[in-house]
C-alpha atoms as a PDB file:
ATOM      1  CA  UNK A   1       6.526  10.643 -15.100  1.00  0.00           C
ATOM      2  CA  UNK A   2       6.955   7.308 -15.853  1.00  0.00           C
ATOM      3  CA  UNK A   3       8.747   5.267 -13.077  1.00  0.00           C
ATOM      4  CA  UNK A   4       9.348   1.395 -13.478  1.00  0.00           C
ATOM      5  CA  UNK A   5       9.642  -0.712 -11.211  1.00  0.00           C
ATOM      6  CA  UNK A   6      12.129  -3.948 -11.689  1.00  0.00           C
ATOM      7  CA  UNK A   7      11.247  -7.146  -9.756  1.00  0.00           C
ATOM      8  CA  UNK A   8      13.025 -10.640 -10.070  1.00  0.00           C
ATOM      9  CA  UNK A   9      10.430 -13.895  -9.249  1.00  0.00           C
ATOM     10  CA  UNK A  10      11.610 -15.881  -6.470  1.00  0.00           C
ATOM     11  CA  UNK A  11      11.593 -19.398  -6.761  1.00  0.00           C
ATOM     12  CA  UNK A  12       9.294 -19.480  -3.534  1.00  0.00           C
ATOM     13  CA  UNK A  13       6.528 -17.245  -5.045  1.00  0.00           C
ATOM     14  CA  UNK A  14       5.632 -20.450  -7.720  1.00  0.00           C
ATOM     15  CA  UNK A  15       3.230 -22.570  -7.992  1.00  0.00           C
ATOM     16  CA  UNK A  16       3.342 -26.569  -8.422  1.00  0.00           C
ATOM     17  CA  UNK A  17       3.007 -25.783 -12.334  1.00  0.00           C
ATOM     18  CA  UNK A  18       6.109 -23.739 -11.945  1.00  0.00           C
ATOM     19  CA  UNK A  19       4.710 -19.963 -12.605  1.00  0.00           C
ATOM     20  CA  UNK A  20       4.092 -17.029 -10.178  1.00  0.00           C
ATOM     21  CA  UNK A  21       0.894 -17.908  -8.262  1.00  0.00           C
ATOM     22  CA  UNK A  22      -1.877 -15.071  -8.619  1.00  0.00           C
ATOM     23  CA  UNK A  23      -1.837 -13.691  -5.092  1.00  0.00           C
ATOM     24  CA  UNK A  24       1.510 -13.024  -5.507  1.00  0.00           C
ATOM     25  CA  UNK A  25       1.345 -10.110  -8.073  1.00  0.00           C
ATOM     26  CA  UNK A  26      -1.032  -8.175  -5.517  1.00  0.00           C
ATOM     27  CA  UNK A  27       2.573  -7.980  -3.099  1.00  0.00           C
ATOM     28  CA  UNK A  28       4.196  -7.105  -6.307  1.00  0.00           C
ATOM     29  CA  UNK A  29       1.907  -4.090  -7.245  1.00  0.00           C
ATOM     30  CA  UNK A  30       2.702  -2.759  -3.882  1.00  0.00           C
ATOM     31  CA  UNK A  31       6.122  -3.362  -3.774  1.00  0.00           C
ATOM     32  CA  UNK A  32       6.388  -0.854  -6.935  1.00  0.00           C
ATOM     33  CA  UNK A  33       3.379   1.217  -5.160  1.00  0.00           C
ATOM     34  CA  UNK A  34       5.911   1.424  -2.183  1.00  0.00           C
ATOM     35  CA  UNK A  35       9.173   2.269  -5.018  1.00  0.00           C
ATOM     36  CA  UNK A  36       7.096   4.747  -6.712  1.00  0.00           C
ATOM     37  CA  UNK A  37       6.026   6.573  -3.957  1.00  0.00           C
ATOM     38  CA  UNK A  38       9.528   6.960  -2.588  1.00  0.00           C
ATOM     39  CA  UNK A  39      10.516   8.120  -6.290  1.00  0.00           C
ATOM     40  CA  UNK A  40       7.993  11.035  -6.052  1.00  0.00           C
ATOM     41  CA  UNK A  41       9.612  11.951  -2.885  1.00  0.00           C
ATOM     42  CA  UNK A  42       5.995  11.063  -1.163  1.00  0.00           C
ATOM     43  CA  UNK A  43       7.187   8.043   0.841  1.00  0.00           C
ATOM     44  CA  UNK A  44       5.005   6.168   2.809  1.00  0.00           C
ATOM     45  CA  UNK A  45       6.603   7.192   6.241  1.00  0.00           C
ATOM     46  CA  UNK A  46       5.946  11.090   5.109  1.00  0.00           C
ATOM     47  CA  UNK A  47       2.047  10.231   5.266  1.00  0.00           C
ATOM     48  CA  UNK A  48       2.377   8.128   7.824  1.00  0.00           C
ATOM     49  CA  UNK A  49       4.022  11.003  10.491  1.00  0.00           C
ATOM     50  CA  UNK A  50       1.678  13.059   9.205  1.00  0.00           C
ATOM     51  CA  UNK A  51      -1.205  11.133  10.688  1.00  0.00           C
ATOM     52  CA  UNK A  52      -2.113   9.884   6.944  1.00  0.00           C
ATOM     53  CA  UNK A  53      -3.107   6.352   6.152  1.00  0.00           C
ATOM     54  CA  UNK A  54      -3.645   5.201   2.641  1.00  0.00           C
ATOM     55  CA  UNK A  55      -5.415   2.036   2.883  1.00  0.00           C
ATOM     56  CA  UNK A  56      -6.400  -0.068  -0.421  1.00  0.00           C
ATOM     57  CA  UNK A  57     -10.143  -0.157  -0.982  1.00  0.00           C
ATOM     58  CA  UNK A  58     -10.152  -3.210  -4.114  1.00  0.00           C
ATOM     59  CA  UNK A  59      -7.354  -4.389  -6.422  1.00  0.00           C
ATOM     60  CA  UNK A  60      -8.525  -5.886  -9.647  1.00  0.00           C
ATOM     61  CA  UNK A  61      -6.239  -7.577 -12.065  1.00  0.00           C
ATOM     62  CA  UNK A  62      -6.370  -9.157 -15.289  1.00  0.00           C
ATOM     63  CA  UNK A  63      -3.986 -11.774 -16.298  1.00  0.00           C
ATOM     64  CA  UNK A  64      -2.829 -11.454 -19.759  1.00  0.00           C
ATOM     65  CA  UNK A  65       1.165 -14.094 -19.384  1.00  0.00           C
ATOM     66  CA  UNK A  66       2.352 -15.927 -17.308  1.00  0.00           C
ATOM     67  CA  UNK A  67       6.088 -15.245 -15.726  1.00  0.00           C
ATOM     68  CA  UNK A  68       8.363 -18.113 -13.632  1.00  0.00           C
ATOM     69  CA  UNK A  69      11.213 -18.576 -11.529  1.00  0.00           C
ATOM     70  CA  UNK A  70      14.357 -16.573 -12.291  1.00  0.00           C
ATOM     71  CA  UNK A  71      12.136 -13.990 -14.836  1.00  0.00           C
ATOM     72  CA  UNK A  72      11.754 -10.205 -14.326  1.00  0.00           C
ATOM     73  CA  UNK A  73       8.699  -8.228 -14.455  1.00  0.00           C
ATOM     74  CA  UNK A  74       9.419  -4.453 -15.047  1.00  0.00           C
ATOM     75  CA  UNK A  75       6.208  -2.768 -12.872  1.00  0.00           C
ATOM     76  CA  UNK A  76       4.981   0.918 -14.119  1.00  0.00           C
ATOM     77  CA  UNK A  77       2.403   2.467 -11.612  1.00  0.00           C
ATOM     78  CA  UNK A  78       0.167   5.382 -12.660  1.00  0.00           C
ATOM     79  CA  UNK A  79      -2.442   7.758 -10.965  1.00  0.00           C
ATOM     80  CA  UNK A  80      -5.305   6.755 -12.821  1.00  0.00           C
ATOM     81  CA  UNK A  81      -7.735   8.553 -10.915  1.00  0.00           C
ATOM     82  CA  UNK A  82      -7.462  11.115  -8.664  1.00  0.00           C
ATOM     83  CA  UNK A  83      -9.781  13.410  -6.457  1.00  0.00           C
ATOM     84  CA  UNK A  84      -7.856  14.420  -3.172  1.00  0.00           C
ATOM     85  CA  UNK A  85     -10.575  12.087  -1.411  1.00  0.00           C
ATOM     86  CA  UNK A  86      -9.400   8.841  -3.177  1.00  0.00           C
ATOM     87  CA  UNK A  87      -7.059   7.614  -6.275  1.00  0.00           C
ATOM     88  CA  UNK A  88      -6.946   4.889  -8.439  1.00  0.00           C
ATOM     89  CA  UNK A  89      -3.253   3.587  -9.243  1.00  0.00           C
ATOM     90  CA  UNK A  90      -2.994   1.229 -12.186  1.00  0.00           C
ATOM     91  CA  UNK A  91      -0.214  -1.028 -12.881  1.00  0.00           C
ATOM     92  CA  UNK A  92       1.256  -2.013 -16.575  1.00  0.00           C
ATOM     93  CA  UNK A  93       3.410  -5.701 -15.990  1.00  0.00           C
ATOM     94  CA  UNK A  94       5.541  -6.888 -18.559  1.00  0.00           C
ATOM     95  CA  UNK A  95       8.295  -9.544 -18.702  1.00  0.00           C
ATOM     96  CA  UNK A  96      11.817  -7.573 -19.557  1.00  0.00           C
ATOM     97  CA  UNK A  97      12.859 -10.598 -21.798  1.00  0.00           C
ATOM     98  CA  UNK A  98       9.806 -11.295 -24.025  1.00  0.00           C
ATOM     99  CA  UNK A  99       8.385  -7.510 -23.393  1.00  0.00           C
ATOM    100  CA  UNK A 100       4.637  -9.439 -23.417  1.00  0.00           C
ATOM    101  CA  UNK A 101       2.024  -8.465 -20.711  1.00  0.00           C
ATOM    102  CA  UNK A 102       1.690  -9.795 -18.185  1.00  0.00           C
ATOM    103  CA  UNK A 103      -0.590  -8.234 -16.624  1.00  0.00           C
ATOM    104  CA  UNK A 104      -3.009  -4.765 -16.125  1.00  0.00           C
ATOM    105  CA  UNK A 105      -4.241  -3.928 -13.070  1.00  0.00           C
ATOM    106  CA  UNK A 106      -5.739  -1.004 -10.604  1.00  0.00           C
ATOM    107  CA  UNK A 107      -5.424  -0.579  -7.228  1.00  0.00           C
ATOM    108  CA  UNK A 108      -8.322   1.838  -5.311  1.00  0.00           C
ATOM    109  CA  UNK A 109      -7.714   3.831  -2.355  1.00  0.00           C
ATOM    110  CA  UNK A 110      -8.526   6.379  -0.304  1.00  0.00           C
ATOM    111  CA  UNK A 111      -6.770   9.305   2.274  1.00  0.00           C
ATOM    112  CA  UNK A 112      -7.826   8.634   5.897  1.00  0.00           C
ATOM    113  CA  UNK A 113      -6.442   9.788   9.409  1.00  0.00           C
ATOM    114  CA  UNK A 114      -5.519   7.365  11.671  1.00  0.00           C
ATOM    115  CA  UNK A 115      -8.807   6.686  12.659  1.00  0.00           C
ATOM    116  CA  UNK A 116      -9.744   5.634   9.267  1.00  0.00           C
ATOM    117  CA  UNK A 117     -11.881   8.669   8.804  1.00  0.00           C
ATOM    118  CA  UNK A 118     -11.224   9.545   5.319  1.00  0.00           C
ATOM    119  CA  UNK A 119      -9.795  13.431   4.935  1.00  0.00           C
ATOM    120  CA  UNK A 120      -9.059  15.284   1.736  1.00  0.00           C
ATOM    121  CA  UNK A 121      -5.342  15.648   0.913  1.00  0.00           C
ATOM    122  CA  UNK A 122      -5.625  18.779  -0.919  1.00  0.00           C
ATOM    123  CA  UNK A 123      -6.000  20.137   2.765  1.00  0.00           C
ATOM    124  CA  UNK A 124      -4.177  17.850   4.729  1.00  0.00           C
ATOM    125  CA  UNK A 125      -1.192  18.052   3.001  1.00  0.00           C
ATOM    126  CA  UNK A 126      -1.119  20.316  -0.291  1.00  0.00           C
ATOM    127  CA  UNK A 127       2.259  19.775  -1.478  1.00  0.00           C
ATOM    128  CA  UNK A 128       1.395  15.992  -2.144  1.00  0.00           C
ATOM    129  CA  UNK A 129      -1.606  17.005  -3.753  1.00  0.00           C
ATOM    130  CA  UNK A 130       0.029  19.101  -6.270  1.00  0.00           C
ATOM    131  CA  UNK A 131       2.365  16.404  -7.022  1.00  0.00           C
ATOM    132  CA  UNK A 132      -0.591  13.639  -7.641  1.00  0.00           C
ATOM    133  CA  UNK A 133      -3.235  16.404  -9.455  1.00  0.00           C
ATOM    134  CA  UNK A 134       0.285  17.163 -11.795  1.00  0.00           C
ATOM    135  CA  UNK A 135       0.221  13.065 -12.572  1.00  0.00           C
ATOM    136  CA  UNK A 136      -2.750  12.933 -14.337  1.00  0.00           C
ATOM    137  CA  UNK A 137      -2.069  16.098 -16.904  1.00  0.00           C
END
């Protein structure tokens, strides 16, 4: 299911060589995390009544073009891995005018209660399950 994710740069998010500074794209992935959850009809307020935390365990990026002030980046998340325990979601970035890459990237994370003890969603909640096991066929 491919859901994308459409983000205009701010002038604020810039650098003093006028393109995006790096941190920046790690609010962007989760900004379109946040979208594409929602999409799925698996908002983050559903896990989050339901005593489920998802917190990020690493983000790694690679930097392939460089976008500025004014550009959009369309963002296209992706279970990547998936085990009920913990997913990876990676991220395809490319700049709607050019279409060039801008950047790959993963984020890691696991399914915890609100203790932080991790849990396995195919128990605590197996309709979300289904719909992240049916992302990776």
């Amino acid at each position: 299911m491919g859901i994308s994710f459409k983000r205009v740069i701010n002038y604020y998010e810039t650098d003093r060589m006028g393109i995006v500074h790096h941190s920046n794209y790690i609010r962007f992935l989760e900004e379109a995390r946040c979208y594409w959850l929602e999409q799925l009809e698996m908002p983050f307020p559903d896990f989050e009544e339901q005593g489920i935390t998802i917190p990020v365990l690493g983000v790694n990026i690679e930097y392939k073009h460089h976008v500025t002030y004014g550009d959009t980046i369309i963002i296209e998340p992706y279970v990547k891995e998936y085990s009920g325990v913990r997913m990876t979601v990676g991220y395809n970035v490319t700049d709607l005018k050019t279409g060039k890459v801008v950047l790959t990237g993963e984020t890691k994370h696991c399914f915890t209660n609100r203790n932080l003890r991790p849990i396995n969603l195919k128990k605590a909640n197996p309709e979300f399950n289904n719909k992240f096991q049916s992302l990776l066929e």
